[in-house]
N, C-alpha and C. Protein backbone atom coordinates (compact mmCIF):
# COMPACT_ATOMS: atom_id res chain seq x y z
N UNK A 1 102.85 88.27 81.43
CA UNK A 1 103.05 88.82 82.76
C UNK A 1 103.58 90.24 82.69
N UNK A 2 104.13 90.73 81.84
CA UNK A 2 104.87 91.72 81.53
C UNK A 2 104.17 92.92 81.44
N UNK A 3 102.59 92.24 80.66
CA UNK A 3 101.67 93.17 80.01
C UNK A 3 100.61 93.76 81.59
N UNK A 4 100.79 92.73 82.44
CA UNK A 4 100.04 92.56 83.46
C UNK A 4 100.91 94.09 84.66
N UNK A 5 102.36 93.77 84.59
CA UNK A 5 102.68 94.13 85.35
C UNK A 5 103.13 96.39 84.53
N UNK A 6 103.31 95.96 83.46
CA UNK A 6 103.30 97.56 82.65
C UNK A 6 101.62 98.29 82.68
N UNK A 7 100.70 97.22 83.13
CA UNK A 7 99.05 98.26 82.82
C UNK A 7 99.46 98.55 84.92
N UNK A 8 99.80 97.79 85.23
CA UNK A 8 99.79 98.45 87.07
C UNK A 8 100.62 99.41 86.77
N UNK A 9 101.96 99.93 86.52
CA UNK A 9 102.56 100.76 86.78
C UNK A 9 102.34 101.69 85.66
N UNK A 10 101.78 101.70 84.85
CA UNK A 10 100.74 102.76 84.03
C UNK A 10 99.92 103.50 85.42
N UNK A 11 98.92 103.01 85.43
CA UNK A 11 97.44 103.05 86.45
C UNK A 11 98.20 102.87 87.41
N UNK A 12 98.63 103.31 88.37
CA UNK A 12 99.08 103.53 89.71
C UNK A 12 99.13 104.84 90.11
N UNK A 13 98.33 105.44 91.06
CA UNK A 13 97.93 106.50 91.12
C UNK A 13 97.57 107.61 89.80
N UNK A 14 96.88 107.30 88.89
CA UNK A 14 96.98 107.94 88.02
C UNK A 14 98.00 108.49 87.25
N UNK A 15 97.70 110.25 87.13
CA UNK A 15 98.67 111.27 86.50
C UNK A 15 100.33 111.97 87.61
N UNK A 16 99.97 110.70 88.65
CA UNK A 16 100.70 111.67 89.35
C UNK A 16 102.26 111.72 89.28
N UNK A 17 102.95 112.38 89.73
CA UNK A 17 104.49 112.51 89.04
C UNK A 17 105.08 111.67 89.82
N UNK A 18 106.26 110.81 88.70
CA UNK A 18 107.01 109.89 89.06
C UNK A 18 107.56 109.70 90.49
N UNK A 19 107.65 110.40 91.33
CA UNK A 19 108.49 110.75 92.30
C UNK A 19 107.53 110.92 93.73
N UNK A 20 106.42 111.32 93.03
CA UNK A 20 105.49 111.36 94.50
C UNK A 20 105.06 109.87 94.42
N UNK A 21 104.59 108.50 93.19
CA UNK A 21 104.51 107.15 93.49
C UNK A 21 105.70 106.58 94.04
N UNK A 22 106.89 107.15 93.72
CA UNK A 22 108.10 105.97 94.31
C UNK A 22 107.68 106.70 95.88
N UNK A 23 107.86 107.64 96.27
CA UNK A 23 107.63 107.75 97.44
C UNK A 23 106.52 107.48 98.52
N UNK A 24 105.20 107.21 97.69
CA UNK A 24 104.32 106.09 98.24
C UNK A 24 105.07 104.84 98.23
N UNK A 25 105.34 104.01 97.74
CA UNK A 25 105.75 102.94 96.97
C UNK A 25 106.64 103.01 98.47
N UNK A 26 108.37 103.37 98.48
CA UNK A 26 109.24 103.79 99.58
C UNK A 26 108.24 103.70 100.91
N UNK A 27 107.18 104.31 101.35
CA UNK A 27 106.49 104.51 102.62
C UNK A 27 105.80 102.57 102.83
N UNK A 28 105.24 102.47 101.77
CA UNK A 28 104.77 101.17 102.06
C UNK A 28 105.68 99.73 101.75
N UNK A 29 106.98 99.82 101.47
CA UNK A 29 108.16 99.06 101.86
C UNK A 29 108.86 98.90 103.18
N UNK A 30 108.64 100.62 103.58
CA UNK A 30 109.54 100.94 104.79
C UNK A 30 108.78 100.93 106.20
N UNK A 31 107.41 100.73 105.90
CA UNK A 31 106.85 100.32 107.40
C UNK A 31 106.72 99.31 107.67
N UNK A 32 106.22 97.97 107.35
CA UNK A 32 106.43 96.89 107.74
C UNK A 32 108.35 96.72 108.26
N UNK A 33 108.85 97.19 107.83
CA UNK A 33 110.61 97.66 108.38
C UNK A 33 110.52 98.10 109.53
N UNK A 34 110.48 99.19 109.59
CA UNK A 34 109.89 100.14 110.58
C UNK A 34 109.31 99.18 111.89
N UNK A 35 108.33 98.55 111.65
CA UNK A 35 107.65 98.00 112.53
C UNK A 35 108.39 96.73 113.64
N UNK A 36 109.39 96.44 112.50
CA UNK A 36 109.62 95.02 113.27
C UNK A 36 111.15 95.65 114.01
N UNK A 37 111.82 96.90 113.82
CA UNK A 37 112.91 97.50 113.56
C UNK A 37 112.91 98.55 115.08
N UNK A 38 112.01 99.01 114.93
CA UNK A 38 111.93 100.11 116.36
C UNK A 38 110.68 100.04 117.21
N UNK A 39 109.67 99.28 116.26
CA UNK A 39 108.23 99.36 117.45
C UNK A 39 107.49 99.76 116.66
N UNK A 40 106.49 99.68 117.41
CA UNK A 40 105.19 100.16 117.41
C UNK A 40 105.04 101.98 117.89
N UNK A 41 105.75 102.53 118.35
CA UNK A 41 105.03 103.59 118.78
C UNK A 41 106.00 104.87 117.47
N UNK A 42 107.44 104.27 117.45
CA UNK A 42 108.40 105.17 116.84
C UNK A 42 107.20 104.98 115.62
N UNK A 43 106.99 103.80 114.85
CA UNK A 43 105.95 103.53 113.38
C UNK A 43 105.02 104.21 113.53
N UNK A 44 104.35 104.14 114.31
CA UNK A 44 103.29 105.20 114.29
C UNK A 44 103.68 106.81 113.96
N UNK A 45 104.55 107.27 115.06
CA UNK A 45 104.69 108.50 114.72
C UNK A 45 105.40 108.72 113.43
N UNK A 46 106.22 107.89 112.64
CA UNK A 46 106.64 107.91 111.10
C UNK A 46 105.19 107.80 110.13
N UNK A 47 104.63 107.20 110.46
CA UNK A 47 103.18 107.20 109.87
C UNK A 47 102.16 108.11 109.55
N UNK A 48 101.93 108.85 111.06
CA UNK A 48 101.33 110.20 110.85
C UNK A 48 102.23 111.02 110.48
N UNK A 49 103.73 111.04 110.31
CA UNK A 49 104.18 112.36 109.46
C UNK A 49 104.17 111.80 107.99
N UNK A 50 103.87 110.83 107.63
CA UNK A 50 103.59 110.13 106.38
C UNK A 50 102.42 110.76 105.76
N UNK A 51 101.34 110.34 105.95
CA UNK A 51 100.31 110.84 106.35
C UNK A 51 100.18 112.02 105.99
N UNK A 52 101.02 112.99 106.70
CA UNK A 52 100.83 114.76 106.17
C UNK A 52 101.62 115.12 105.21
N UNK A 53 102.78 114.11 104.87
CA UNK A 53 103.44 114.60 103.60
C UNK A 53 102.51 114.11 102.32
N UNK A 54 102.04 113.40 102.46
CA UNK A 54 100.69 112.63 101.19
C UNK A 54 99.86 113.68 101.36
N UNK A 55 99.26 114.13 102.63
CA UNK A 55 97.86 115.04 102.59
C UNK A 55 98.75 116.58 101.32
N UNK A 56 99.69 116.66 102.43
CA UNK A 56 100.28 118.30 101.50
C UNK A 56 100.66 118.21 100.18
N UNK A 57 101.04 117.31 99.68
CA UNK A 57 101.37 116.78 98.29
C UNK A 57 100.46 116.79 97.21
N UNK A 58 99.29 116.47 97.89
CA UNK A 58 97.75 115.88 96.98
C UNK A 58 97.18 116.97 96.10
């Protein structure tokens, strides 16, 4: 299981730097949160500024 779970976090987004996956990783922990926490509309708008910090990052 070990071997299973070290080839995902190898191969997870590729080459990209440690810090921009935890912060994918962080975004897709924290919306299902988000969602049940403030709504539907506040999640959304955390989403699309999500969204543009991934687009500007890339």
């Amino acid at each position: 299981m070990s071997n299973m779970a070290s080839a995902f976090s190898d191969n997870f987004l590729g080459y990209s730097p440690k810090w921009y996956e935890r912060s994918i990783i962080c975004f897709l922990i924290l919306n299902p949160i988000l969602l049940y926490t403030v709504g539907p509309f506040i999640t959304g708008w955390v989403l699309m500024a999500q969204f543009i910090f991934t687009l500007a990052m890339a």
